[in-house]
Protein backbone atom coordinates (compact mmCIF):
# COMPACT_ATOMS: atom_id res chain seq x y z
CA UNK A 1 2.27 -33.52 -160.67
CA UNK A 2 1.96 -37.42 -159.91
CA UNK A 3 -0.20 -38.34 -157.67
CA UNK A 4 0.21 -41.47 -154.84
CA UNK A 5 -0.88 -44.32 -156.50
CA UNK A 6 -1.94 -45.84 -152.87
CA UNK A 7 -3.62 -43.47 -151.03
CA UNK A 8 -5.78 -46.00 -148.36
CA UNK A 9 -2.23 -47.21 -147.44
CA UNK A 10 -0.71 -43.45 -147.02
CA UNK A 11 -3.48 -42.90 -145.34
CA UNK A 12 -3.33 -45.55 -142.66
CA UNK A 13 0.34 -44.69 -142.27
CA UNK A 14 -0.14 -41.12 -141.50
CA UNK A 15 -2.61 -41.46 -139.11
CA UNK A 16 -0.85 -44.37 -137.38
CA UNK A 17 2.34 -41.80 -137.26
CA UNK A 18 0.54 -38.95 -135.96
CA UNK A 19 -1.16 -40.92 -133.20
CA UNK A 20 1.58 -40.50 -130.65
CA UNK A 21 1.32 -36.40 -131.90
CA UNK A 22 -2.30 -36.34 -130.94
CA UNK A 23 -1.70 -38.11 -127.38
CA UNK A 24 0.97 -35.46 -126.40
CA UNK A 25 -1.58 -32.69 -127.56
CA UNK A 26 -4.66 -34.42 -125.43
CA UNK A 27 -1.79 -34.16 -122.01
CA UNK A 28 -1.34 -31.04 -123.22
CA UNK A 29 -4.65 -29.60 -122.87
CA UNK A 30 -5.50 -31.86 -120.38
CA UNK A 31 -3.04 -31.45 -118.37
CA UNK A 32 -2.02 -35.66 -117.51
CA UNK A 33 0.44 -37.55 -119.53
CA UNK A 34 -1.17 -40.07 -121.76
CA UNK A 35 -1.88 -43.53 -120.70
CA UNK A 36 0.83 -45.08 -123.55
CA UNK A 37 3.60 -42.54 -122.44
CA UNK A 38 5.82 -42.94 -119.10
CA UNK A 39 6.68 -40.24 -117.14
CA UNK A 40 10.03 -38.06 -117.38
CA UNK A 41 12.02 -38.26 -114.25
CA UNK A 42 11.50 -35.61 -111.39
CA UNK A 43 14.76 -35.64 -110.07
CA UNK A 44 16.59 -32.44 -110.62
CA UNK A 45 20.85 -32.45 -111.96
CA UNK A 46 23.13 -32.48 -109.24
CA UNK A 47 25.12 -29.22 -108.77
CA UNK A 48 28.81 -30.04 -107.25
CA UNK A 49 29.94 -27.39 -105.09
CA UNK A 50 32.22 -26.73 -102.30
CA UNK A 51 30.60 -26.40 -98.91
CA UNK A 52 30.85 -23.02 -97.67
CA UNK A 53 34.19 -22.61 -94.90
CA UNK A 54 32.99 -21.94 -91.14
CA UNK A 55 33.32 -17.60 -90.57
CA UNK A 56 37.31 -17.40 -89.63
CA UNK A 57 38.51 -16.61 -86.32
CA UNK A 58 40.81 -14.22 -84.89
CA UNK A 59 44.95 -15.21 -85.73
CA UNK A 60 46.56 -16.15 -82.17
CA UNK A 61 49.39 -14.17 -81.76
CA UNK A 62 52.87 -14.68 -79.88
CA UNK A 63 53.95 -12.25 -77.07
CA UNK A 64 55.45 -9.90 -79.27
CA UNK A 65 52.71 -9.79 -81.98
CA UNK A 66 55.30 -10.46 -84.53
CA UNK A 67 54.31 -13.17 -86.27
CA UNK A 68 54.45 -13.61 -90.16
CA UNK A 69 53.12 -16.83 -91.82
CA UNK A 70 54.20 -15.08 -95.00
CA UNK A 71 57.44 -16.78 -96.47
CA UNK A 72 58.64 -15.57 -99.20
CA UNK A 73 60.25 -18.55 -101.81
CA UNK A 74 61.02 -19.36 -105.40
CA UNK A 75 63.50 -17.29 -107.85
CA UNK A 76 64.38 -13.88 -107.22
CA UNK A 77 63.12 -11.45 -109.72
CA UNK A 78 64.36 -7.95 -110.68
CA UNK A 79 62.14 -4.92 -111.78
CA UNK A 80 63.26 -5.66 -115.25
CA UNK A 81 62.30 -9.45 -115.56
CA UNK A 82 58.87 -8.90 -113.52
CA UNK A 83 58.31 -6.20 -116.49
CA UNK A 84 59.05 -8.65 -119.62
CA UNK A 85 56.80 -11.49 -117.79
CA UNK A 86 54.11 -9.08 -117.46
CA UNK A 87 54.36 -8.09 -120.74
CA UNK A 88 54.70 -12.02 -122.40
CA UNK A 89 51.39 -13.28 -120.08
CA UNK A 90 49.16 -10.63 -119.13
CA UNK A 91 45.91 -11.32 -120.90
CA UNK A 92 45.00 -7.67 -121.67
CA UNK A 93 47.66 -7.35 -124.04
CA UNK A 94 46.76 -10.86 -125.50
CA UNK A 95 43.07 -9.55 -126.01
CA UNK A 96 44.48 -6.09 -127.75
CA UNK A 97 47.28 -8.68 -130.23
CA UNK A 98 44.28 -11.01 -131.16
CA UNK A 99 41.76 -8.13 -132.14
CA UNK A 100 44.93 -6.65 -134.04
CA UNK A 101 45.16 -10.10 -135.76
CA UNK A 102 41.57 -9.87 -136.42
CA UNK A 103 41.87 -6.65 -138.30
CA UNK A 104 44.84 -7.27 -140.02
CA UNK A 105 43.17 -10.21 -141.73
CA UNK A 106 39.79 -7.88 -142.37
CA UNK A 107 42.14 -5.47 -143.96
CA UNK A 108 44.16 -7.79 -146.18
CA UNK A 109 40.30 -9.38 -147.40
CA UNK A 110 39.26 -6.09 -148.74
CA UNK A 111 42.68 -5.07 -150.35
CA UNK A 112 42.59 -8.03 -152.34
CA UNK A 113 38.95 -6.91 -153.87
CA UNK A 114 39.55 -5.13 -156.87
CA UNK A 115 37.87 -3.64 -159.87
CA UNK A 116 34.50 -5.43 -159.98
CA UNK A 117 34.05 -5.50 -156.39
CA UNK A 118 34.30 -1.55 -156.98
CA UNK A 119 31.45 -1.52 -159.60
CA UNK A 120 29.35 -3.77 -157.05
CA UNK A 121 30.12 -1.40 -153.64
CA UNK A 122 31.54 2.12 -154.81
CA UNK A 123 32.72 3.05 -151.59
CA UNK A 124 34.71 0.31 -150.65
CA UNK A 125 38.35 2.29 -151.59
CA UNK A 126 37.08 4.46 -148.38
CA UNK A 127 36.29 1.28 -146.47
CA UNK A 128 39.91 -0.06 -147.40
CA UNK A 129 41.25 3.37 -146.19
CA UNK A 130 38.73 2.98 -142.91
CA UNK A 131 40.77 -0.14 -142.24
CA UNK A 132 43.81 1.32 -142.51
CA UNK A 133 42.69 3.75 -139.57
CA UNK A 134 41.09 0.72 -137.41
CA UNK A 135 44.97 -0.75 -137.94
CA UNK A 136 46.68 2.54 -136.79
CA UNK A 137 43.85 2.93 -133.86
CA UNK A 138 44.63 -1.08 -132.75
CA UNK A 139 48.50 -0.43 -132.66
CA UNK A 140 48.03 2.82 -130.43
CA UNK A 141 45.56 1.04 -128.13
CA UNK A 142 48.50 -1.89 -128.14
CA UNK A 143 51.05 0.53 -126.84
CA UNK A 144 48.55 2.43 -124.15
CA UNK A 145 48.29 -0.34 -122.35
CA UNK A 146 52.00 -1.15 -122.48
CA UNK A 147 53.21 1.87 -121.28
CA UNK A 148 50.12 1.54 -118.17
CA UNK A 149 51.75 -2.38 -117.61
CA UNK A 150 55.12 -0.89 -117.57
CA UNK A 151 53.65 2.11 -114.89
CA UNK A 152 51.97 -0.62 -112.78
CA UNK A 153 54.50 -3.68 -112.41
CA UNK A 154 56.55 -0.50 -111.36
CA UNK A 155 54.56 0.77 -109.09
CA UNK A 156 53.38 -2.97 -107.56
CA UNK A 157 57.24 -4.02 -107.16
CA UNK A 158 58.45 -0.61 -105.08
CA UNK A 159 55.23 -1.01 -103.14
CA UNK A 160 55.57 -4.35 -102.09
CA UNK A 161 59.53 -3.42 -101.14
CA UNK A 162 58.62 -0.09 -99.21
CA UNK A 163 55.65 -2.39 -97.33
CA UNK A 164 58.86 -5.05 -96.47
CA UNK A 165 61.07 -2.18 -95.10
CA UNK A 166 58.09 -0.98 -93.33
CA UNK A 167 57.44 -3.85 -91.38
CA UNK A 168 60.83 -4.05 -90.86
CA UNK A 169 61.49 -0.78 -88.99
CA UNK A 170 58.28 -1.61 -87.30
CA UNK A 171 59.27 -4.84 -86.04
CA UNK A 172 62.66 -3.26 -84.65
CA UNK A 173 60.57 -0.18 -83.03
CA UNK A 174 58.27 -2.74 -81.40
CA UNK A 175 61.42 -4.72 -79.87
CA UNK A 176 63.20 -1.41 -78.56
CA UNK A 177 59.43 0.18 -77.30
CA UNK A 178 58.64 -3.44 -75.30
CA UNK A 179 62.39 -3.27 -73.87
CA UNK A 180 61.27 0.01 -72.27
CA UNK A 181 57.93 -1.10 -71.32
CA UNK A 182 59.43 -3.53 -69.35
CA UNK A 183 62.19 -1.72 -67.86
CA UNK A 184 59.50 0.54 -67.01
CA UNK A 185 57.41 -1.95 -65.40
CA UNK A 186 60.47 -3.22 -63.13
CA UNK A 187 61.24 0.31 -62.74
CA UNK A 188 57.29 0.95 -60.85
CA UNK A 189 57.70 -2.49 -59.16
CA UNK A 190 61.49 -2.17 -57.67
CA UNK A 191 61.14 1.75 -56.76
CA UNK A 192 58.55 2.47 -54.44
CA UNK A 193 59.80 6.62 -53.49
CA UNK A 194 57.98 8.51 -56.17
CA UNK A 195 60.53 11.22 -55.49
CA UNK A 196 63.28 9.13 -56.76
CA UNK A 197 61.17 7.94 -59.91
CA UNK A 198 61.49 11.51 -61.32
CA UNK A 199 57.74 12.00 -62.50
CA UNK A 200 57.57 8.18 -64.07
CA UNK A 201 54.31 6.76 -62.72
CA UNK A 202 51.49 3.99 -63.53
CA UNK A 203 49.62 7.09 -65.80
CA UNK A 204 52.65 7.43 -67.79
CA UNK A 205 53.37 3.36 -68.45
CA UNK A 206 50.09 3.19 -69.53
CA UNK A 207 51.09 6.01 -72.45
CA UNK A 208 54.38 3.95 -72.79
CA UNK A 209 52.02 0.22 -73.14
CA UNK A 210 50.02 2.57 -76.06
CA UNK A 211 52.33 3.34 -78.23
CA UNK A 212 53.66 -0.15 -78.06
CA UNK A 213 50.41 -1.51 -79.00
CA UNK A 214 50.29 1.09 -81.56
CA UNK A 215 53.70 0.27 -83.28
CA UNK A 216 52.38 -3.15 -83.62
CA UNK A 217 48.92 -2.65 -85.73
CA UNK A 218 51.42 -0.68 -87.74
CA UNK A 219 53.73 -3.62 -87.72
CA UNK A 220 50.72 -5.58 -89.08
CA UNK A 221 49.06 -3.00 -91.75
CA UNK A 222 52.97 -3.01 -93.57
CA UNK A 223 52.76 -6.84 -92.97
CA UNK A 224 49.41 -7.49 -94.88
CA UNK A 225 49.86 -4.82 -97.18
CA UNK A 226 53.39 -6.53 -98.74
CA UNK A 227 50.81 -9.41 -99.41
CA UNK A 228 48.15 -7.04 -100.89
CA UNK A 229 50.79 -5.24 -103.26
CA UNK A 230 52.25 -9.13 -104.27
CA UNK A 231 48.93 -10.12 -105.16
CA UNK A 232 48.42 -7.12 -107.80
CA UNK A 233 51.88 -8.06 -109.25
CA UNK A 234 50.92 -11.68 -109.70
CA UNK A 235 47.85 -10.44 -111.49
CA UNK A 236 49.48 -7.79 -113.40
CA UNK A 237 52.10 -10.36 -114.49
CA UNK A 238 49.65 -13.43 -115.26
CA UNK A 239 51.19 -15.82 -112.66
CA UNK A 240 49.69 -17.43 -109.27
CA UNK A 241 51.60 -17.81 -106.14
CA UNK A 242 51.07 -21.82 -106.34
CA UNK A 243 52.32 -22.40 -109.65
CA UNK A 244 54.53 -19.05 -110.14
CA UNK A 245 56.34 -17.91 -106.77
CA UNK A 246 58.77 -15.65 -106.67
CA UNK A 247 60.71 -13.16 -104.64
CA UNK A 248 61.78 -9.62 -105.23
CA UNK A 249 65.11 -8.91 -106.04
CA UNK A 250 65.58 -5.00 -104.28
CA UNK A 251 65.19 -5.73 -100.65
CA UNK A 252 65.71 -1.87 -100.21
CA UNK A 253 64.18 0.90 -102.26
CA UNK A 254 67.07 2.47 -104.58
CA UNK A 255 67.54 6.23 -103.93
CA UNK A 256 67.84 8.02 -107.34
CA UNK A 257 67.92 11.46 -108.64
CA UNK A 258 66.52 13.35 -111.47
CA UNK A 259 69.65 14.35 -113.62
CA UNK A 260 67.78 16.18 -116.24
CA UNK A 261 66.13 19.25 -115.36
CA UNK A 262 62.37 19.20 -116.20
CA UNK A 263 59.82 21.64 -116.31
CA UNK A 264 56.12 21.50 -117.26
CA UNK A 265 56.39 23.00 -120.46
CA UNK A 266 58.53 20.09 -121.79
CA UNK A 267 56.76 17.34 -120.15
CA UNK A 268 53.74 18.53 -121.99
CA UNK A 269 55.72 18.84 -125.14
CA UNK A 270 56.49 15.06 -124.25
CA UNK A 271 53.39 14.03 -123.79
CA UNK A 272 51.62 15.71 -126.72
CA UNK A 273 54.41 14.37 -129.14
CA UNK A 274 54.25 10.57 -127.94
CA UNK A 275 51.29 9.67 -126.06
CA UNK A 276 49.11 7.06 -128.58
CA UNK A 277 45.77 8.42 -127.15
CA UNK A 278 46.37 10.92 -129.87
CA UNK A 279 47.14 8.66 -132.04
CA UNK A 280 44.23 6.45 -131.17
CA UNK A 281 41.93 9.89 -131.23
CA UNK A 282 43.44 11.14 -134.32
CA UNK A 283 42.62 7.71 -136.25
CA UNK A 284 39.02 8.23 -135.20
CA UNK A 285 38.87 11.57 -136.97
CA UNK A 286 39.97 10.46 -139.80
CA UNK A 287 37.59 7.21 -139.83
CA UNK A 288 34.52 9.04 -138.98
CA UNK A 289 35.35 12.19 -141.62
CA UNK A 290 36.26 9.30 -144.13
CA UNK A 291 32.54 7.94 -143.57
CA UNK A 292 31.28 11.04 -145.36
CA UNK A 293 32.73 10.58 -148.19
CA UNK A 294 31.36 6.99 -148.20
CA UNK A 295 27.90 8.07 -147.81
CA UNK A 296 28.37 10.31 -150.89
CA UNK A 297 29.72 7.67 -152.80
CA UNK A 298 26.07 5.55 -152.74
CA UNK A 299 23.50 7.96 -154.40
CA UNK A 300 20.51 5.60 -154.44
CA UNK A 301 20.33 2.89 -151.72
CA UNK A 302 18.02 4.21 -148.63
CA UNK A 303 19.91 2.25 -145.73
CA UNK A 304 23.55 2.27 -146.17
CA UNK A 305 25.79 0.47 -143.50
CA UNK A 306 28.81 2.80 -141.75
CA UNK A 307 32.24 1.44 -140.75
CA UNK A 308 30.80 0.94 -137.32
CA UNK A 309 28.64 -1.75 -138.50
CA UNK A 310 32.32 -4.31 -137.95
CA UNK A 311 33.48 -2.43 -134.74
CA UNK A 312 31.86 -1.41 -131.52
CA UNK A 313 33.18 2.37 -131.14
CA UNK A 314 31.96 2.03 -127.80
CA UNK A 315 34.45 -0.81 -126.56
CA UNK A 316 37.41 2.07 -125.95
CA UNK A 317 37.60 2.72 -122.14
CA UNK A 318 37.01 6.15 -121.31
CA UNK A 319 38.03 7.06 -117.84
CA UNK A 320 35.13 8.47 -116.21
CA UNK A 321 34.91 11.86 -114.35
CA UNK A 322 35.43 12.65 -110.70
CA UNK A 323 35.00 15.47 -108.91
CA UNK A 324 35.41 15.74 -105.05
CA UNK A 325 36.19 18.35 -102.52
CA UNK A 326 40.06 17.78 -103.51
CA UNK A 327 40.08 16.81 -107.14
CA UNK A 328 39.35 17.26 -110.01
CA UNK A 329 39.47 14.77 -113.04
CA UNK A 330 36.93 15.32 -116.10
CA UNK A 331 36.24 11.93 -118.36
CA UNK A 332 36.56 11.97 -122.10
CA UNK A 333 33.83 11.87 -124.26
CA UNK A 334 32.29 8.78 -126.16
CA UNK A 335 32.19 9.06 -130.20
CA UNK A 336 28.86 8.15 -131.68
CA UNK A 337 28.11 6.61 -135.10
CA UNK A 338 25.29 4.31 -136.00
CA UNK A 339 25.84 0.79 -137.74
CA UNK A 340 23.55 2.31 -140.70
CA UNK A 341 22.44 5.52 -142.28
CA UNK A 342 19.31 5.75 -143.06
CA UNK A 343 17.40 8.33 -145.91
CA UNK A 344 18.43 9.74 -149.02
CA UNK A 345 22.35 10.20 -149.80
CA UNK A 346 21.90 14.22 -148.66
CA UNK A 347 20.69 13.29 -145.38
CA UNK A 348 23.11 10.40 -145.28
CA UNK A 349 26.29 12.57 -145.63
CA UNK A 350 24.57 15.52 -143.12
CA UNK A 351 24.08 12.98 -140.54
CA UNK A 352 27.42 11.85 -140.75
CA UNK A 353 28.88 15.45 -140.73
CA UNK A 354 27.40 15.50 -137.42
CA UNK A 355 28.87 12.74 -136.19
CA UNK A 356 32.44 13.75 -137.82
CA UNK A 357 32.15 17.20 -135.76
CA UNK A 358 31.08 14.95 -132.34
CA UNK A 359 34.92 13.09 -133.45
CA UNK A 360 36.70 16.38 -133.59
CA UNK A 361 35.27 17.34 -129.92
CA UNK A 362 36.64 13.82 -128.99
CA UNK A 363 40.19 14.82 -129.83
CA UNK A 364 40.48 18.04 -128.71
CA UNK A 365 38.75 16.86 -125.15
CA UNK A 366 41.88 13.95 -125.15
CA UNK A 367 44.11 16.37 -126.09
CA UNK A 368 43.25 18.80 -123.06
CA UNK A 369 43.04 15.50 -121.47
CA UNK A 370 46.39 14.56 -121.98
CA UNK A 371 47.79 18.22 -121.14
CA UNK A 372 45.69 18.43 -117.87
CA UNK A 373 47.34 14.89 -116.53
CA UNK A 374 50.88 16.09 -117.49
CA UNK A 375 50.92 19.17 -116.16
CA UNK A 376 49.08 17.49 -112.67
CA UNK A 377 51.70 14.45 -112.75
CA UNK A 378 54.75 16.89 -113.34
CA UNK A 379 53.39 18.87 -110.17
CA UNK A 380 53.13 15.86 -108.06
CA UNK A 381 56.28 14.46 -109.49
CA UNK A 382 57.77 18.50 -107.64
CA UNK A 383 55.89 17.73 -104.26
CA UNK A 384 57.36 14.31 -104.10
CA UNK A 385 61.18 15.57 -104.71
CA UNK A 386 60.10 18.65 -102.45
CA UNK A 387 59.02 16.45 -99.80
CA UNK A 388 62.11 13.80 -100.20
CA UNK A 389 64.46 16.57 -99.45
CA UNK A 390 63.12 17.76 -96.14
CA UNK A 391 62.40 14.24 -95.31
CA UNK A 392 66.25 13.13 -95.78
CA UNK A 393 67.28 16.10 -93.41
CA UNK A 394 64.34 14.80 -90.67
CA UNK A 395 66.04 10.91 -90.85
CA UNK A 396 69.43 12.58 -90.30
CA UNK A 397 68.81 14.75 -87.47
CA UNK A 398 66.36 11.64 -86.24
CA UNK A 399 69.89 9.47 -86.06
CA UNK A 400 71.02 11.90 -83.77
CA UNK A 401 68.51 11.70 -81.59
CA UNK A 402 68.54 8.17 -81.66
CA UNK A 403 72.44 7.97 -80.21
CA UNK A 404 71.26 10.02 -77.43
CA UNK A 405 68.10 7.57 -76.99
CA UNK A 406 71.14 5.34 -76.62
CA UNK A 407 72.70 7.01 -74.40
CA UNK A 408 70.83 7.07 -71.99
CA UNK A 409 69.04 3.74 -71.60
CA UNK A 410 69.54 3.90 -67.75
CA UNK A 411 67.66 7.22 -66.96
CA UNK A 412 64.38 6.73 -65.15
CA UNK A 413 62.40 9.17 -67.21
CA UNK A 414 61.61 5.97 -69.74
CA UNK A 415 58.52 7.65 -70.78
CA UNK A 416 60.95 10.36 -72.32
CA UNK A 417 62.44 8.01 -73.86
CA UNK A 418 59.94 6.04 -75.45
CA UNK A 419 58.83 9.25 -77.29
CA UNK A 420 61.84 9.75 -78.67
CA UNK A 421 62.17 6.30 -80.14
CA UNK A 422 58.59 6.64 -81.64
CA UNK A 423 59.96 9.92 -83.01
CA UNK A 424 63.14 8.44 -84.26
CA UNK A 425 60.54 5.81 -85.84
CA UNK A 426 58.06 7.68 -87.42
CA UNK A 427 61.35 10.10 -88.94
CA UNK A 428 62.56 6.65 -90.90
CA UNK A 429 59.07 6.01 -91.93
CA UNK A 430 58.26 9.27 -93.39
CA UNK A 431 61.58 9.08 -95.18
CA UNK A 432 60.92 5.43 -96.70
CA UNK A 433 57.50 6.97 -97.63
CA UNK A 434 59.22 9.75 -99.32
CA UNK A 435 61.54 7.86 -101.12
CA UNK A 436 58.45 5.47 -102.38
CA UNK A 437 56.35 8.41 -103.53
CA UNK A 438 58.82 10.01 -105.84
CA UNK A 439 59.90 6.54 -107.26
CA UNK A 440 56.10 6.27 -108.31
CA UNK A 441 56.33 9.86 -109.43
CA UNK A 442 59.40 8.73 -111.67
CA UNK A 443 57.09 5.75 -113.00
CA UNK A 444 53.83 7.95 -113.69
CA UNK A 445 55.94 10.66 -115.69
CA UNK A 446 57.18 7.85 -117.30
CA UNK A 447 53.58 6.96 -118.66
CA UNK A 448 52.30 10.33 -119.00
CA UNK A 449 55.46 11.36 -121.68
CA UNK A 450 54.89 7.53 -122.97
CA UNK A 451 58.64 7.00 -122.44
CA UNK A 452 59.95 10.26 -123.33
CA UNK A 453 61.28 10.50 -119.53
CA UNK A 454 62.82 6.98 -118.76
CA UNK A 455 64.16 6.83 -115.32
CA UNK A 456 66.75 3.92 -114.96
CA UNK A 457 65.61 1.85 -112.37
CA UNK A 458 68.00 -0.60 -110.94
CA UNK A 459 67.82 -4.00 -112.82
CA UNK A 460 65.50 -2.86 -115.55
């Protein structure tokens, strides 16, 4: 080793370069800045924010309370094209193509190892066929959340249409309740013989100037709940309203009928035959029983890394449980597998026998899963055609008693009257509300049989 050949000079260097060293340890302890150093500044980085909006006040309202600052503009859009936008933007299914990407390329990187990459890791062949499940597992995951964009641009659209013919009815039931109102009103204030009012009095206007009021927070839940269900759309389909707008197509919800028969037994079938959380499930069982055979393969290592060690089993969305006075909905149940395996090659492969048998309960809990949902979603999809039918025969025999509301616009009992407009009302209501149930009953047994039941909604 050669020695400096000037050490006085090194020397003098050194301790001139670790001056400024020492004088930032004396402020240290100290606690002041050295006299030869300046201060740093005290300011602190500006933050630029928006100031925060003044608390909103209550919307003025015209006479009526009809007022709608909503306008609907840009293209319209049919079920079918909001459905292929969803599915072209919406980031979710972005996410699921770019971690398929990501495997794809893993996969491809350990089929090309060959031979001596064999010698050097004997269970990679397993590991190559552990890829092959991730693969199978990303496609089915790819397709679950298809069919659930399909369900709810479906479900957003007819909402958003029902909520428009809602507020529609309402706003013609507030204009034919505050013609009565007022022809009540003239009625009390021309008329001053209460025989010759025929039992209409100030009690009963003040029922009448109720239900008008009533008919118009009605008029304004539809109203605001169009814009609610719009807003879900736009999200579902990865557009604003400033850069994207758009109107619906269907201005009336389409009334269709179930020309197959069903039953539950084959929507089961269905659903048990197509649905890829069994496929998804099913890849899982074979990944995590594959992982014994791994650990076998390595007899003398103490800490051998499992197939979880590249994926995070956890990141799979398992809907939770719920139970309530009224339902019922168990969650599924979370597979388990360390990112290494730690002891000797017998307690390796029993620890991951364990975990294998954990797998199996995950599968058979999706697969009763799977059955539960199909058989409640075929029952609800019954209640909803149940409930259309008798709510068809109420909005005819309501027209009937509308012509007679007609008919007799000049009698003085306009209390009488006024009830049976809100009747005639709430009769088209509960049949619009029929009609959008089993169209989302149509959608959901859609999902559940993962397209095995396609109904053929207009425009799609």
């Amino acid at each position: 080793m050669l020695l400096p050949t000037h050490w006085p000079v090194s020397a003098f260097k050194l301790w001139i370069g670790l001056f400024p060293v020492a004088g930032l340890v004396m402020a240290t302890v100290v606690g002041k800045p050295p006299a030869t150093l300046r201060p740093g500044p005290t300011y602190q980085p500006v933050r630029y924010q928006m100031p925060p909006a003044p608390a909103p006040q209550p919307r003025e309202v015209d006479k009526n309370g009809l007022t709608d600052p909503y306008l609907d503009s840009g293209p319209e859009l049919s079920l079918g094209e909001c459905i292929v936008i969803a599915l072209e933007r919406q980031p979710s299914l972005k996410a699921v193509q770019a971690s398929t990407s990501a495997l794809e390329i893993g996969y491809r990187s350990l089929s090309k190892m060959g031979t001596a990459a064999t010698l050097l890791s004997p269970d990679l062949e397993i590991r190559k066929q552990q890829a092959k499940r991730g693969l199978m597992a990303t496609s089915a995951e790819y397709q679950k959340l298809h069919n659930e964009i399909v369900q709810d641009v479906t479900r957003l659209y007819y909402t958003a249409v029902y909520a428009k013919q809602q507020q529609q009815l309402a706003e013609y039931t507030v204009f034919n309740l505050d013609v009565l109102v007022n022809s009540g009103r003239e009625l009390l204030e021309a008329e001053k013989d209460p025989k010759l009012l025929e039992g209409f009095n100030k009690i009963k206007l003040q029922i009448m100037e109720d239900g008008l009021l009533q008919a118009k927070k009605l008029y304004v839940v539809a109203k605001l709940g169009r814009q609610k269900a719009l807003a879900g759309l736009r999200e579902v389909m990865g557009v604003d309203a400033q850069t994207f707008p758009f109107q619906l197509k269907d201005k009336e919800l389409p009334l269709m009928t179930q020309n197959v028969s069903l039953s539950v037994d084959r929507v089961v079938e269905l659903a048990l035959e197509r649905r890829p959380e069994l496929v998804l499930a099913a890849a899982g069982v074979d990944a995590f029983r594959l992982e014994v055979y791994a650990q076998g393969k390595i007899p003398f290592r103490r800490v051998v890394p499992t197939f979880a060690s590249g994926v995070d089993i956890h990141a799979k969305e398992i809907p939770p449980s719920l139970r309530t006075t009224f339902d019922y909905r168990p969650g599924g149940i979370l597979p388990e597998m360390p990112t290494q395996l730690v002891g000797t090659k017998y307690d390796r492969v029993c620890r991951a026998m364990a975990f294998a048998q954990r797998a199996d309960a995950v599968y058979e809990k999706a697969r009763n899963l799977i059955i539960a949902e199909a058989e409640t979603t075929f029952f609800d999809f019954e209640q909803a055609s149940e409930r259309l039918r008798y709510a068809k025969q109420q909005d005819e025999t309501s027209e009937r008693l509308a012509n007679l509301v007609d008919a007799n616009r000049d009698s003085r009992a306009k209390d009488q009257l006024l009830f049976a407009q809100v009747t005639v009302a709430k009769a088209k209501a509960d049949y619009l509300q029929a009609v959008h149930e089993y169209l989302l009953a149509l959608a959901a047994l859609e999902r559940v049989t993962a397209g095995g039941i396609r109904p053929e909604f207009p425009g799609r």
